[in-house]
C-alpha atoms as a PDB file:
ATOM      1  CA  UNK A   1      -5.335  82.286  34.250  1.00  0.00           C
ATOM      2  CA  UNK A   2      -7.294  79.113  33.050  1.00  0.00           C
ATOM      3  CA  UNK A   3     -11.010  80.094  33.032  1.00  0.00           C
ATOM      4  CA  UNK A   4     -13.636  77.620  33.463  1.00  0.00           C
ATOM      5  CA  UNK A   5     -14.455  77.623  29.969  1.00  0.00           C
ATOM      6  CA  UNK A   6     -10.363  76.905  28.452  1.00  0.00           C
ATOM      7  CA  UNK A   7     -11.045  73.784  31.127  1.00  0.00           C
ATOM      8  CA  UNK A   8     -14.466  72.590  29.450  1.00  0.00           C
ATOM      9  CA  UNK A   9     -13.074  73.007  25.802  1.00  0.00           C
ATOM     10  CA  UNK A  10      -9.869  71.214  27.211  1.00  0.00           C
ATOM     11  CA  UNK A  11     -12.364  68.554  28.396  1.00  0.00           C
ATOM     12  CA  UNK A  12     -14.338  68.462  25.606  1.00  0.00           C
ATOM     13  CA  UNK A  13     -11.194  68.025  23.545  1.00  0.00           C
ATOM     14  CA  UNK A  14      -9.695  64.991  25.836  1.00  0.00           C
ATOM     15  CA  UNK A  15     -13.424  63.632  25.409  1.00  0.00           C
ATOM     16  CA  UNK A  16     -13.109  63.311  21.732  1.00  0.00           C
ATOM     17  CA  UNK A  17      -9.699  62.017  21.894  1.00  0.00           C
ATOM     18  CA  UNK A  18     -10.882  59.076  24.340  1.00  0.00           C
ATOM     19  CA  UNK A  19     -13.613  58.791  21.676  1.00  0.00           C
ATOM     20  CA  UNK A  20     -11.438  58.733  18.781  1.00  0.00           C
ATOM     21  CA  UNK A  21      -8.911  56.318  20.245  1.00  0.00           C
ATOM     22  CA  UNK A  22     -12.266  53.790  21.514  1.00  0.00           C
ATOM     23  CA  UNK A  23     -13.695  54.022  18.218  1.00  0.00           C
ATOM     24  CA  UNK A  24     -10.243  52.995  16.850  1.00  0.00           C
ATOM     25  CA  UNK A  25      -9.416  50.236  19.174  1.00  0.00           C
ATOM     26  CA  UNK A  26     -13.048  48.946  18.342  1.00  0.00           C
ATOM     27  CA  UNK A  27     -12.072  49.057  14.204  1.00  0.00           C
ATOM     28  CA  UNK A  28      -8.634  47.667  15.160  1.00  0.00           C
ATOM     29  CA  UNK A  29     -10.036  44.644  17.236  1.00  0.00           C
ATOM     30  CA  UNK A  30     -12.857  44.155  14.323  1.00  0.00           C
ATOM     31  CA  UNK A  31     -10.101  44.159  11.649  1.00  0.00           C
ATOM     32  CA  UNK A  32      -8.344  41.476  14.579  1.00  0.00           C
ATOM     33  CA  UNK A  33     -10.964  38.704  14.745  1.00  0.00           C
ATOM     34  CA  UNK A  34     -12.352  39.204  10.846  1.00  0.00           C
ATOM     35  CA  UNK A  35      -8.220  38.451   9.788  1.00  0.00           C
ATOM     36  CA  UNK A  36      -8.271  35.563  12.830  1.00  0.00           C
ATOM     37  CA  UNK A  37     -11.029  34.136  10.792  1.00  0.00           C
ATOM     38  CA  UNK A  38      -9.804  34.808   7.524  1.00  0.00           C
ATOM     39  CA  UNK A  39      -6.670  32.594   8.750  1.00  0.00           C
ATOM     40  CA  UNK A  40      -8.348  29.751  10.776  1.00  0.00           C
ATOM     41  CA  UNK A  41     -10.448  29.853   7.032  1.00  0.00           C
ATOM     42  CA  UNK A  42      -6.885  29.359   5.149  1.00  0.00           C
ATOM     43  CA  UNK A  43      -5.944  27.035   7.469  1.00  0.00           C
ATOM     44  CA  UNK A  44      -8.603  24.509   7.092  1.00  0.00           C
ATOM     45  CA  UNK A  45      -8.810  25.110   3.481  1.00  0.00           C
ATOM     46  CA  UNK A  46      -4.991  24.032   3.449  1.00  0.00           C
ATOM     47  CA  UNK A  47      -5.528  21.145   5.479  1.00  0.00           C
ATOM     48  CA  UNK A  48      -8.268  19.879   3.498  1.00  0.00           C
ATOM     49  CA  UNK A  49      -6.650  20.330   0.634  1.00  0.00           C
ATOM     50  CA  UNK A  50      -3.279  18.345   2.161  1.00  0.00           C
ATOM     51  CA  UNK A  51      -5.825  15.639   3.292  1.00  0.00           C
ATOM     52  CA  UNK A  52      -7.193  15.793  -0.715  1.00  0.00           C
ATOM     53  CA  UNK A  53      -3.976  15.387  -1.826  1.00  0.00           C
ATOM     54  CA  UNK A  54      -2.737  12.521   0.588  1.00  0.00           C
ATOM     55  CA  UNK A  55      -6.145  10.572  -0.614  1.00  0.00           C
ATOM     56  CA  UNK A  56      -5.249  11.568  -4.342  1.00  0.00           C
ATOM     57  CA  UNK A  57      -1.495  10.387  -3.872  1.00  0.00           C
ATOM     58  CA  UNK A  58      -2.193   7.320  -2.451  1.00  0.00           C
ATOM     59  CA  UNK A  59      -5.030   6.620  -5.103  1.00  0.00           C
ATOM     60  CA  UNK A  60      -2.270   6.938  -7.565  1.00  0.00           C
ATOM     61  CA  UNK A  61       0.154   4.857  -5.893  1.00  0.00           C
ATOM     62  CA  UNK A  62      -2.714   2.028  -5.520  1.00  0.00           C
ATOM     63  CA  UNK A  63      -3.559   2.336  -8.927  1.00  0.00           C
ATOM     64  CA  UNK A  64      -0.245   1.937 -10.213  1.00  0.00           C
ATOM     65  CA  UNK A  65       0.628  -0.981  -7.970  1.00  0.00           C
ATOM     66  CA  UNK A  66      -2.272  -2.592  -9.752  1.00  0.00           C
ATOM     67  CA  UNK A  67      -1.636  -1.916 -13.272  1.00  0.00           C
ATOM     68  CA  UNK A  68       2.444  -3.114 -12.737  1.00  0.00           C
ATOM     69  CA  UNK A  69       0.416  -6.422 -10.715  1.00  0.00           C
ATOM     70  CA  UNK A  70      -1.426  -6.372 -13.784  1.00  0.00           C
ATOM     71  CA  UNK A  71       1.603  -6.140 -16.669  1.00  0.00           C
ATOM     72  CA  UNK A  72       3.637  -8.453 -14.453  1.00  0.00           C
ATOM     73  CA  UNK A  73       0.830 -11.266 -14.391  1.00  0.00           C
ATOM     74  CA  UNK A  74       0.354 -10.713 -18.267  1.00  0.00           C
ATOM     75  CA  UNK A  75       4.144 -10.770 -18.793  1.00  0.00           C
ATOM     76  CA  UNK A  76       4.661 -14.101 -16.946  1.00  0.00           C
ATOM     77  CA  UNK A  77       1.360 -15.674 -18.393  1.00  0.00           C
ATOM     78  CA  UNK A  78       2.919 -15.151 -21.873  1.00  0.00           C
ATOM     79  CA  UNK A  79       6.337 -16.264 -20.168  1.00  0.00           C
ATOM     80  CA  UNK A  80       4.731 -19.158 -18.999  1.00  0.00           C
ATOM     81  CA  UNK A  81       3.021 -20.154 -22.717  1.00  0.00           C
ATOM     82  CA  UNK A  82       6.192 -19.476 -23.930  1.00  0.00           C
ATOM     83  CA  UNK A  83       8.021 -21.915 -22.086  1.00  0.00           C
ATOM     84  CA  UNK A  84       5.199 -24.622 -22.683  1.00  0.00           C
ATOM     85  CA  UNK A  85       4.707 -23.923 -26.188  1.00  0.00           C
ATOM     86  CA  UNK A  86       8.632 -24.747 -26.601  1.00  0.00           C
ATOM     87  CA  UNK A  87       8.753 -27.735 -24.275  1.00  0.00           C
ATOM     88  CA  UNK A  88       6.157 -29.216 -26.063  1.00  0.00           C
ATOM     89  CA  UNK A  89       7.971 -28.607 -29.034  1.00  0.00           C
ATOM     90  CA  UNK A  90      10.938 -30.019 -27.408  1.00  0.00           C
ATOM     91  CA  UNK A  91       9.305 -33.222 -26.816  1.00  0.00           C
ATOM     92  CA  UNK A  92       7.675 -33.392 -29.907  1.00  0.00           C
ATOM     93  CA  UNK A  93      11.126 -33.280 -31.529  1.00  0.00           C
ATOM     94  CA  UNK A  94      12.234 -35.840 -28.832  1.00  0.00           C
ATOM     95  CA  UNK A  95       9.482 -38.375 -29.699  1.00  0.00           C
ATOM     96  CA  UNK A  96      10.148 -38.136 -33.232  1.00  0.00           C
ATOM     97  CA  UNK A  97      13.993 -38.794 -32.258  1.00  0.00           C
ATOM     98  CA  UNK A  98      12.803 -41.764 -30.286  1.00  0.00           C
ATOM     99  CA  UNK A  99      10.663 -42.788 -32.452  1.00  0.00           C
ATOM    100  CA  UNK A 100      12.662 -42.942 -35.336  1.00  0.00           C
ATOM    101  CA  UNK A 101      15.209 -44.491 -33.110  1.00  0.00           C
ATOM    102  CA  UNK A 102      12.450 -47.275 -32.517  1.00  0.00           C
ATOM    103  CA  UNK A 103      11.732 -47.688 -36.001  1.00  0.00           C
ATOM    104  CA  UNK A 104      15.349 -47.955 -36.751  1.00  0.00           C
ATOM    105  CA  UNK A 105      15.878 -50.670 -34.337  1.00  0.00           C
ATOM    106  CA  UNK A 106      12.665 -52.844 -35.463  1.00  0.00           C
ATOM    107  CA  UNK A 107      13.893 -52.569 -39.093  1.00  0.00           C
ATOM    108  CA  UNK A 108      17.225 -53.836 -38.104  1.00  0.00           C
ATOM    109  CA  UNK A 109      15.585 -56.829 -36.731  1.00  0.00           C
ATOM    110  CA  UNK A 110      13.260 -57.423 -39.635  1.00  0.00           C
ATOM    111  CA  UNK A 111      16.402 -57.451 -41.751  1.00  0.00           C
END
């Protein structure tokens, strides 16, 4: 036969288990929402940093853009002085041609 006191100690016992599992629940859900926030944390850091490097990237790409503007308007200014450096050059030689040619002529006619 169950007496009254194998009942209250039964009690008692089912009381502590309800406690035990409550308490446990409680740590579980704490260990929940401090992880939730632990990720929502990661997950802005990583964002951020994506954003960072997007910005950083595109930095880069600007900047290189500008120094190949930069080497291309150098390389055609020298093209550029190049080409007048020899077409004056070229006409220099031409005049002299022509001029000789001229001198030629008028000393044919003197003679």
């Amino acid at each position: 036969m169950v007496t009254i006191e194998n009942q209250e100690q039964y009690l008692q016992s089912i009381k502590k288990i309800k406690q035990v599992e409550d308490k446990t629940q409680k740590e579980i859900d704490n260990y929940k929402k401090e992880f939730e926030i632990k990720i929502k944390k990661l997950e802005l850091d990583l964002e951020t940093a994506i954003i960072d490097a997007k910005a950083k990237g595109e930095k880069l790409v600007d900047t290189s853009i500008e120094k190949a503007r930069e080497i291309a308007n150098n390389e055609t200014s020298k093209f550029i002085e190049d080409a007048k450096t020899k077409a004056e050059n070229i006409v220099s030689e031409i005049h002299a041609q022509n001029n000789q040619k001229i001198i030629d002529i008028l000393l044919k006619g003197v003679k």
